[in-house]
Protein backbone atom coordinates (compact mmCIF):
# COMPACT_ATOMS: atom_id res chain seq x y z
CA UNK A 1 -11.11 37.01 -16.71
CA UNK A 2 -9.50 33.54 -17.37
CA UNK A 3 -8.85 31.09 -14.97
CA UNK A 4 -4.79 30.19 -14.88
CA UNK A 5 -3.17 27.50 -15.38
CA UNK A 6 -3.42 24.39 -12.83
CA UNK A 7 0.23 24.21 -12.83
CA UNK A 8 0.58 27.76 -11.47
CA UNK A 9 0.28 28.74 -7.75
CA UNK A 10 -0.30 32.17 -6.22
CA UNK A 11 3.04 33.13 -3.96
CA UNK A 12 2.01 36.88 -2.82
CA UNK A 13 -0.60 39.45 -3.15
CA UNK A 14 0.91 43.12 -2.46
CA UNK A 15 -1.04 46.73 -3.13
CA UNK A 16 1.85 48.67 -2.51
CA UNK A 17 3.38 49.59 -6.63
CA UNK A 18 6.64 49.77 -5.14
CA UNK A 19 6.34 46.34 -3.59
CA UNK A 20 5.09 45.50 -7.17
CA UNK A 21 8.44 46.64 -8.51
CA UNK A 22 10.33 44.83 -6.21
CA UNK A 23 8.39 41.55 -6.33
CA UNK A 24 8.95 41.92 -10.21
CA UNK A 25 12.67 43.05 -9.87
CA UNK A 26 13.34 39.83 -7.78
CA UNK A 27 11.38 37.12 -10.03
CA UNK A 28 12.82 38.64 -13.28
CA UNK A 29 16.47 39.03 -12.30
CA UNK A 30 16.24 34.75 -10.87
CA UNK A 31 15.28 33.82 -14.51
CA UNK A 32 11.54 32.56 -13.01
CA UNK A 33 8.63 33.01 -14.89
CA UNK A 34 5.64 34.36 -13.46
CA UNK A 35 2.11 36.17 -14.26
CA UNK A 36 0.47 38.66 -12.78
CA UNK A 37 -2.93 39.27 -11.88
CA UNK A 38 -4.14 43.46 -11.19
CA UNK A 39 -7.84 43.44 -9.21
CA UNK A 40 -9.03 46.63 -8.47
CA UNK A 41 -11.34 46.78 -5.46
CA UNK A 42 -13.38 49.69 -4.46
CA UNK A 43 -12.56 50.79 -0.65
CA UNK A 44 -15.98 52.20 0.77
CA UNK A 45 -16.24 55.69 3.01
CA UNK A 46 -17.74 54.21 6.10
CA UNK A 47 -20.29 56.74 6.79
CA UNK A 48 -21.43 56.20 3.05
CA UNK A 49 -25.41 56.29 2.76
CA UNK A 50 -27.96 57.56 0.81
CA UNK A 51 -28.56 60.63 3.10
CA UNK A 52 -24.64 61.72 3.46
CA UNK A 53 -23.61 60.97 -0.33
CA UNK A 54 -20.21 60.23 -0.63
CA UNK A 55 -18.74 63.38 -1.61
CA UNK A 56 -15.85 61.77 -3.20
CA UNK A 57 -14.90 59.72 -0.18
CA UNK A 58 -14.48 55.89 -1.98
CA UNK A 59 -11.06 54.83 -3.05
CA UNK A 60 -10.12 52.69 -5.28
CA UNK A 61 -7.11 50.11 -4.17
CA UNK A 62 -5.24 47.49 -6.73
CA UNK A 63 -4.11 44.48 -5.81
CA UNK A 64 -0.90 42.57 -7.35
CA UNK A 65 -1.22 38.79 -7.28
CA UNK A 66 2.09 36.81 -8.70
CA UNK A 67 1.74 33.38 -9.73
CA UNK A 68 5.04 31.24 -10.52
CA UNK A 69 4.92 27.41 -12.28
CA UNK A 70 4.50 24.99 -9.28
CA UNK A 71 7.95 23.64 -9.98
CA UNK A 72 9.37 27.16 -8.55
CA UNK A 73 6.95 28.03 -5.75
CA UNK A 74 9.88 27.17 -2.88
CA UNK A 75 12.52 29.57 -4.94
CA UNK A 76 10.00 31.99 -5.25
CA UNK A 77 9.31 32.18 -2.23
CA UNK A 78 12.62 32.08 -0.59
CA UNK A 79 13.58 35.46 -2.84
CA UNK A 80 10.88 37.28 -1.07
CA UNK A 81 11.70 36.54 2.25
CA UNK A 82 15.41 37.74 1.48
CA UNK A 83 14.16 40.14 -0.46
CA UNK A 84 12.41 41.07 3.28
CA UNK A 85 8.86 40.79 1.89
């Protein structure tokens, strides 16, 4: 995975898709650019060992990180909040 830009900066991390869509929605229809980043991370059954197996138990959760130019970090920003995120 590459690194981004210096000039960009990381304004929220949601898992929810529909907070996704939203977060998306609100930078698109404002005209500011942005990236997004997906991560998958693996969400472990607690009682997971060797003896009890996992029988299916692990999840796997993806996370949405947004990055906007620094220039639009504050704007950004202030649309989530009123957007009530």
């Amino acid at each position: 995975m590459q690194p981004l830009p210096l000039y960009r900066k990381k304004i929220i991390t949601v898992s929810d898709p529909a907070k996704k869509e939203l977060v998306q929605g609100l930078l698109a229809r404002h005209n500011i650019e942005y990236r997004m980043r997906a991560k998958e991370i693996l969400q472990k059954n607690p009682v997971d060992t060797a003896r009890v197996g996992t029988l299916g138990m692990n999840q796997t959760k993806i996370t949405y990180s947004f990055y906007v130019d620094k220039a639009d970090v504050e704007a950004a920003k202030s649309l989530l909040r009123s957007g009530s995120l």
